[in-house]
C-alpha atoms as a PDB file:
ATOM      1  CA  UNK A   1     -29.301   6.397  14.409  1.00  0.00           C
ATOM      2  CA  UNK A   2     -28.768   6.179  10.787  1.00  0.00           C
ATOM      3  CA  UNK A   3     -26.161   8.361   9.277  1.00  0.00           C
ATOM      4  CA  UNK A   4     -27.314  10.825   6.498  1.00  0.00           C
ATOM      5  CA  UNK A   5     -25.762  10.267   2.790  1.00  0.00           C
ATOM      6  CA  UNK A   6     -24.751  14.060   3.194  1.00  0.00           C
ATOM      7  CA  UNK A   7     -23.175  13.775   6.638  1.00  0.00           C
ATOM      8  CA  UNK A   8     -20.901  10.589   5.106  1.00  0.00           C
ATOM      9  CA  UNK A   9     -19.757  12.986   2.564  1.00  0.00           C
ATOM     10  CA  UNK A  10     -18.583  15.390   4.585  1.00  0.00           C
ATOM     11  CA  UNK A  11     -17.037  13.264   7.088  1.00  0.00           C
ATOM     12  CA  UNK A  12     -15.027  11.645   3.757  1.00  0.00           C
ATOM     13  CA  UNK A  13     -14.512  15.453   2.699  1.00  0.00           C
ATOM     14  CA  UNK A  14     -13.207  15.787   6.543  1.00  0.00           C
ATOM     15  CA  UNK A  15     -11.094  12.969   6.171  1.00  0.00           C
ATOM     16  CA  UNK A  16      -9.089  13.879   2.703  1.00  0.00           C
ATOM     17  CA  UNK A  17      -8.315  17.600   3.680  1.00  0.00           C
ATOM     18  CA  UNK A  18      -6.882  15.929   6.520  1.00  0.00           C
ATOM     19  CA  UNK A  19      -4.068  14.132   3.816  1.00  0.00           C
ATOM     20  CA  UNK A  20      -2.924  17.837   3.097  1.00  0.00           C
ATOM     21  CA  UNK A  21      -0.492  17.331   6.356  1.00  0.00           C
ATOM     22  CA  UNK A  22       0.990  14.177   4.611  1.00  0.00           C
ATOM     23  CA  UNK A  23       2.372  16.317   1.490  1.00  0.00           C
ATOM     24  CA  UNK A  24       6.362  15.860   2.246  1.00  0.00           C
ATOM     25  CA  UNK A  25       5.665  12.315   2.927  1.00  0.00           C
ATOM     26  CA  UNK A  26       3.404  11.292  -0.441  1.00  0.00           C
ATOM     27  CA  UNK A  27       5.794  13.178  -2.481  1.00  0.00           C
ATOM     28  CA  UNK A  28       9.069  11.475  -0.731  1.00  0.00           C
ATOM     29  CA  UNK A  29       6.571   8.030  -1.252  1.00  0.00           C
ATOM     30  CA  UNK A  30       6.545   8.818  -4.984  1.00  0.00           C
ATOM     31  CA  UNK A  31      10.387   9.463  -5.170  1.00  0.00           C
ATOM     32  CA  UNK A  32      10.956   6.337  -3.668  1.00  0.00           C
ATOM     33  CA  UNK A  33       8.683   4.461  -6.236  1.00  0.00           C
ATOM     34  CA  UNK A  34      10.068   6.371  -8.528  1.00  0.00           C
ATOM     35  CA  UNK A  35      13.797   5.826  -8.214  1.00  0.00           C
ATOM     36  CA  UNK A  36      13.240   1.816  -7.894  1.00  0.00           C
ATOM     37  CA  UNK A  37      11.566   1.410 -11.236  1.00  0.00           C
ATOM     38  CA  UNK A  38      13.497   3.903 -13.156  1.00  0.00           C
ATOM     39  CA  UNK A  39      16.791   1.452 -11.602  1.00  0.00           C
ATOM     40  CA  UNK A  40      14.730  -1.723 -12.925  1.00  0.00           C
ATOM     41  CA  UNK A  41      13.857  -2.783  -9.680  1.00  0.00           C
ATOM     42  CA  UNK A  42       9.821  -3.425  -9.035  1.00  0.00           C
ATOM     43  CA  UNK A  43       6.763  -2.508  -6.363  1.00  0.00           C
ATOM     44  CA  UNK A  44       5.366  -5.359  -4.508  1.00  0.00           C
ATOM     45  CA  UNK A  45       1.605  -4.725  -2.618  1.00  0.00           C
ATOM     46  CA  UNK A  46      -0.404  -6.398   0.046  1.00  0.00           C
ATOM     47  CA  UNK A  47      -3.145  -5.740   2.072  1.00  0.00           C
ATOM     48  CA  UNK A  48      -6.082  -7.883   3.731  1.00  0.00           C
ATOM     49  CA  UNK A  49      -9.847  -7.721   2.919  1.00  0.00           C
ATOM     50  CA  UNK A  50     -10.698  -4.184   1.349  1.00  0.00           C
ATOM     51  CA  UNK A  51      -6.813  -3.456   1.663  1.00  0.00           C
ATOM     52  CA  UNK A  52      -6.274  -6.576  -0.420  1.00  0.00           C
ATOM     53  CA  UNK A  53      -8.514  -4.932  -3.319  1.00  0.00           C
ATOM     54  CA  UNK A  54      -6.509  -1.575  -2.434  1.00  0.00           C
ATOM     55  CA  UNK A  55      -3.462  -3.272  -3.289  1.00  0.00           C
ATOM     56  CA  UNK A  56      -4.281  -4.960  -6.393  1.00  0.00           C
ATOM     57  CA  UNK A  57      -5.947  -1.684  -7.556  1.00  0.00           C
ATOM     58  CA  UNK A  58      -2.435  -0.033  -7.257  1.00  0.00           C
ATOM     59  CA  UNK A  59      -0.836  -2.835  -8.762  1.00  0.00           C
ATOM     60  CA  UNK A  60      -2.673  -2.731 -11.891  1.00  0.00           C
ATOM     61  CA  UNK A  61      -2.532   0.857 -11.840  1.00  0.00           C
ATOM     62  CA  UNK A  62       0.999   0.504 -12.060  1.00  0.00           C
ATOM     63  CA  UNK A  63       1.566  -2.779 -14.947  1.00  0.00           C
ATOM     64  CA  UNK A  64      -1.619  -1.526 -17.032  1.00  0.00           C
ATOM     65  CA  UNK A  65      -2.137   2.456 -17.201  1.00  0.00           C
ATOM     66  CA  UNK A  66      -3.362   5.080 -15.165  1.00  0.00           C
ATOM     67  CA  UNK A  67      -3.688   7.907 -17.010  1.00  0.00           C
ATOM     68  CA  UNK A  68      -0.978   8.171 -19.534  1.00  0.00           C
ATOM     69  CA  UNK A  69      -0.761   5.254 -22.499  1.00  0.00           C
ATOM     70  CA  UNK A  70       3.067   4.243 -21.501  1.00  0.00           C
ATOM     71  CA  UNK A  71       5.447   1.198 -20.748  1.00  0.00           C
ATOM     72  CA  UNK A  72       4.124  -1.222 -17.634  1.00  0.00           C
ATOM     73  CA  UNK A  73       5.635  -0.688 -15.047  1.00  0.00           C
ATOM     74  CA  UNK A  74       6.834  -3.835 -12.810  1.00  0.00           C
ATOM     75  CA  UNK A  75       3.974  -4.215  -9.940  1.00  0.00           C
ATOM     76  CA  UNK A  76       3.172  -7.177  -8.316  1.00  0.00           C
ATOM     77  CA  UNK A  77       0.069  -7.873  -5.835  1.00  0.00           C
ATOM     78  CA  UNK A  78       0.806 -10.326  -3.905  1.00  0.00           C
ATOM     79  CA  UNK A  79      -2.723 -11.083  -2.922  1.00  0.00           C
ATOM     80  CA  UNK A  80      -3.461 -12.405  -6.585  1.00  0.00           C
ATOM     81  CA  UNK A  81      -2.112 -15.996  -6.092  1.00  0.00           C
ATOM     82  CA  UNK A  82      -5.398 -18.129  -4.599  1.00  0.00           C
ATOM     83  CA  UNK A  83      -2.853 -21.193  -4.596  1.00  0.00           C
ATOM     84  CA  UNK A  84       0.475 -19.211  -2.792  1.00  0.00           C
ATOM     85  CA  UNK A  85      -2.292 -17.471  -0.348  1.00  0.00           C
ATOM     86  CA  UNK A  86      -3.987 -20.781   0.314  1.00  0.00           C
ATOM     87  CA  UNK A  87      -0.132 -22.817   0.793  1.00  0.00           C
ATOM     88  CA  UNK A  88       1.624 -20.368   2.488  1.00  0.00           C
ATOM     89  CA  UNK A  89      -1.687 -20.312   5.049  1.00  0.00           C
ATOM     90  CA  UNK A  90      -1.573 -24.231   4.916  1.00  0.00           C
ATOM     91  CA  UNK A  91       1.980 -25.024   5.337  1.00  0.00           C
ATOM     92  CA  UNK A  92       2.759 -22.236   7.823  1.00  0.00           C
ATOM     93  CA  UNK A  93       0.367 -19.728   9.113  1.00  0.00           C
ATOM     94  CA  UNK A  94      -1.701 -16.747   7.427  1.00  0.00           C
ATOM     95  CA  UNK A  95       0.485 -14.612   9.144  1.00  0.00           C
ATOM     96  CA  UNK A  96       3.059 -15.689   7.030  1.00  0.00           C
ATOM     97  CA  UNK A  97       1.218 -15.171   3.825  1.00  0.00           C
ATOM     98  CA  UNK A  98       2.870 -12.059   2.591  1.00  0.00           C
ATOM     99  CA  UNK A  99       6.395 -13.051   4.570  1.00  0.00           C
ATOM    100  CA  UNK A 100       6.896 -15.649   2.040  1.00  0.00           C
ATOM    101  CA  UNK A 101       6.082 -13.798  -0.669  1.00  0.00           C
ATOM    102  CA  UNK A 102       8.721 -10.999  -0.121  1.00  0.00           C
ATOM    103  CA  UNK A 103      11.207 -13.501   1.018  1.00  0.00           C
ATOM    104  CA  UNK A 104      11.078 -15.310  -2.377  1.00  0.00           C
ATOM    105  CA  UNK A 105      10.074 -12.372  -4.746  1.00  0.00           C
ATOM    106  CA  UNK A 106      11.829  -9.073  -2.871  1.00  0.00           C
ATOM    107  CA  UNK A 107      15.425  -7.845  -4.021  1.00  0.00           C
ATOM    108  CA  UNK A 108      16.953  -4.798  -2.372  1.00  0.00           C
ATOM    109  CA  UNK A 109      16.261  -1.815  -4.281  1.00  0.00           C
ATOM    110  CA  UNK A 110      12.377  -3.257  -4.285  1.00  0.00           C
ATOM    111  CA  UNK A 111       9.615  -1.443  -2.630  1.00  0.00           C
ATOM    112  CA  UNK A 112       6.750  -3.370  -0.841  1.00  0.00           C
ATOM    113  CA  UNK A 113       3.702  -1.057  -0.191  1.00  0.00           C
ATOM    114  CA  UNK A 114       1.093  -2.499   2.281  1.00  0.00           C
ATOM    115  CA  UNK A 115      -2.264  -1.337   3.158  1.00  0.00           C
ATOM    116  CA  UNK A 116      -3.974  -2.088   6.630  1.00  0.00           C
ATOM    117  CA  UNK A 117      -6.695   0.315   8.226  1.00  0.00           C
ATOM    118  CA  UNK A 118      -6.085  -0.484  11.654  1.00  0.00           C
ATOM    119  CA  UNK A 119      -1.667  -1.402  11.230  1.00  0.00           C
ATOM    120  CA  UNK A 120      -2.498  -4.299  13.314  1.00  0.00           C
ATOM    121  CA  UNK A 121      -2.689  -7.028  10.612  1.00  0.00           C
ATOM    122  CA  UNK A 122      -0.054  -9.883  11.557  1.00  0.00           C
ATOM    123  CA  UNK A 123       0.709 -10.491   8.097  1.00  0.00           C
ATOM    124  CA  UNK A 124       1.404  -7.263   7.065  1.00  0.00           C
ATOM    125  CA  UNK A 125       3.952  -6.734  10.348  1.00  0.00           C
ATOM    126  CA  UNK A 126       5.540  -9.832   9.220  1.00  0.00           C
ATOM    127  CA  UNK A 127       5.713  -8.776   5.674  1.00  0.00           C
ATOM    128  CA  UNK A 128       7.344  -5.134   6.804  1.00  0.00           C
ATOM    129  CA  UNK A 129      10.146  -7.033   8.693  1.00  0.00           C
ATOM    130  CA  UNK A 130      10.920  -9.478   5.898  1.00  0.00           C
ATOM    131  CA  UNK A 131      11.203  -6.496   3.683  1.00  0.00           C
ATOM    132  CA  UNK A 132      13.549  -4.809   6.150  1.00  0.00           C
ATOM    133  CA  UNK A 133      15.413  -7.898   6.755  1.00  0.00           C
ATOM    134  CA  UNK A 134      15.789  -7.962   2.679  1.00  0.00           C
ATOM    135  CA  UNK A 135      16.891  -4.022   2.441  1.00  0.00           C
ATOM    136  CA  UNK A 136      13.923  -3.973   0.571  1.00  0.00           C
ATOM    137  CA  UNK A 137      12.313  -0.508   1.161  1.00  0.00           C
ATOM    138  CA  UNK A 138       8.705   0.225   1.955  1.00  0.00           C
ATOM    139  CA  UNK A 139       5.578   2.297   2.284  1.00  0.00           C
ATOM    140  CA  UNK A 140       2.796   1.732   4.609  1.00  0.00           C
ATOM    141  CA  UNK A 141      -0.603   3.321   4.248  1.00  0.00           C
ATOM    142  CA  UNK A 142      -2.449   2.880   7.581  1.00  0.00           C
ATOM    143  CA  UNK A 143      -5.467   4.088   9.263  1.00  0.00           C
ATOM    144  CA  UNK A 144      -6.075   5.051  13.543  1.00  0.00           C
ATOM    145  CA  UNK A 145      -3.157   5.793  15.035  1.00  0.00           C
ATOM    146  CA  UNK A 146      -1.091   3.682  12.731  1.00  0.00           C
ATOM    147  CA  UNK A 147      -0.703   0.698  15.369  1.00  0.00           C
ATOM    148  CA  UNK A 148       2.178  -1.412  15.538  1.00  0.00           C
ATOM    149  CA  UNK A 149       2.879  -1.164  12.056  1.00  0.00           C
ATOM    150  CA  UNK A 150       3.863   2.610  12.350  1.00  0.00           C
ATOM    151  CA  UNK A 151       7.306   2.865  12.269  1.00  0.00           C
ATOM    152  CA  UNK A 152       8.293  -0.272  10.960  1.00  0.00           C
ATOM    153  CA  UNK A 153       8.372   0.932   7.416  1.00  0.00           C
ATOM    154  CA  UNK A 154      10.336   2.970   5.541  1.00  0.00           C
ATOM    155  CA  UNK A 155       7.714   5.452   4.587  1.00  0.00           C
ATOM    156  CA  UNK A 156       4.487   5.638   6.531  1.00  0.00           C
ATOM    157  CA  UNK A 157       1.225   7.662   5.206  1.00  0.00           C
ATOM    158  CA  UNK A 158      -0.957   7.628   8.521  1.00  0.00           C
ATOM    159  CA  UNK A 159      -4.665   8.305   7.746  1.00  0.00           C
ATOM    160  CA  UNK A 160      -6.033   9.880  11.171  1.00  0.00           C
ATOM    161  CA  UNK A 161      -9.230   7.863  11.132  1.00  0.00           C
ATOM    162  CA  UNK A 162     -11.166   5.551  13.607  1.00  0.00           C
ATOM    163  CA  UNK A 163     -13.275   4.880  10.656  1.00  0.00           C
ATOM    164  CA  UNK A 164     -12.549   1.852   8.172  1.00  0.00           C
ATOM    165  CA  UNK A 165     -14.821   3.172   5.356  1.00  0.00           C
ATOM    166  CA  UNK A 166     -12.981   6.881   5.472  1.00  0.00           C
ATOM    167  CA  UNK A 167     -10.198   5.556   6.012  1.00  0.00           C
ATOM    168  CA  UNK A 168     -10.497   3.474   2.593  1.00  0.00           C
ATOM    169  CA  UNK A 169     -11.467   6.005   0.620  1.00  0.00           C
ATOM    170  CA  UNK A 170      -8.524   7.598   1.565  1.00  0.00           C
ATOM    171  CA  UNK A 171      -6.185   5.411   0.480  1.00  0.00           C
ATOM    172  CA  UNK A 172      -8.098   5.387  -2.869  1.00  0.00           C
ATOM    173  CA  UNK A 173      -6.948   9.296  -3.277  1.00  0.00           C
ATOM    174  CA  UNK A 174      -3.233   8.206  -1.710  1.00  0.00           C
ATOM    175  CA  UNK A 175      -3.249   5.641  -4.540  1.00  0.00           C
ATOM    176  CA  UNK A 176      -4.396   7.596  -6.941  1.00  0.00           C
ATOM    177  CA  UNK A 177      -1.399  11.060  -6.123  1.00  0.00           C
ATOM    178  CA  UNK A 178       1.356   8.457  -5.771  1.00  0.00           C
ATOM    179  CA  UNK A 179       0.253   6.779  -9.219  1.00  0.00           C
ATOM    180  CA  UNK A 180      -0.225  10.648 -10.804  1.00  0.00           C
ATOM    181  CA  UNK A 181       3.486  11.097  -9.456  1.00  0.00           C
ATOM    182  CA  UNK A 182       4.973   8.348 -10.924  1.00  0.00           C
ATOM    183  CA  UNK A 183       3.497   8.515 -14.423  1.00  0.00           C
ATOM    184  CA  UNK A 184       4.690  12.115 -14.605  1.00  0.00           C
ATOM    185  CA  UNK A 185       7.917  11.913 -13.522  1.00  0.00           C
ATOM    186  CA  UNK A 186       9.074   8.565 -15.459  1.00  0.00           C
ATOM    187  CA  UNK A 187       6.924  10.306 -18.840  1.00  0.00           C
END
């Protein structure tokens, strides 16, 4: 049976009221991002698949503009590098990919935000305990029930969704309040 366009919305209108509940947490999320560029330190995103394009989207959000015309602020995605990716895969294992990355790039003081719908990614685990290993804070935005990422970061912003698509969209509008938070406060 074929979903109707008008039942999607309102199971992605469903989903987003949901977020309401992770208020104290976004806002903490923002302080956090916050604090580490106003002390010159920088963000660092990853994600896989979709989550990969989540994480670049932030990251440009962050060095270009979101809504204000103002300074860059220091953002890296570390799923822009075709050559690192395709190494780091080669040499070690994909799991690895984002590992290395934070290993050579993260400094304490650093956040590392990673996106994964399900929280099962290996590479994203690996990446949160490199980052913790560093003292390198972080912020995971996850889908489900959070799997075994949940805990592991600093911050996590849990979207309560079996649904990859809702889920998504989701971290779209997360993106998109912790961006809104940052421009305003380092205006």
């Amino acid at each position: 049976m074929t979903l109707s366009f008008k039942s999607m919305i309102d199971a992605g209108v469903t989903t987003l009221q949901s977020l309401e509940a992770l208020e104290p947490l976004v806002i903490q999320a923002g302080e956090l991002i916050t604090k580490a560029i106003k002390d010159g330190h920088k963000v660092l995103t990853c994600g896989n698949g979709g989550s990969a394009a989540d994480a670049s989207h932030l990251a440009t959000e962050f060095v270009v503009r979101y809504i204000q015309d103002r300074r860059p602020y220091p953002a890296i995605a570390l799923t822009e590098s075709g050559s690192t990716i395709t190494a780091a895969s080669n040499d070690y294992d994909y799991d690895q990919v984002f590992a290395r990355q934070v290993w050579a790039l993260g400094q304490q003081g650093d956040v590392l935000i990673v996106f994964s719908t399900s929280g099962r990614s290996p590479s994203i685990l690996h990446a949160l305990d490199q980052a913790h290993e560093l003292g390198v804070n972080s912020i995971a935005l996850l889908g489900r029930d959070g799997g075994p990422a949940k805990g592991k970061a600093t911050i996590d912003l849990i979207v309560p969704n079996d649904s990859t698509a809702r889920v998504q969209e989701a971290h779209t509008l997360l993106i998109h309040a912790l961006c809104e938070m940052v421009e305003r406060e380092l205006a």
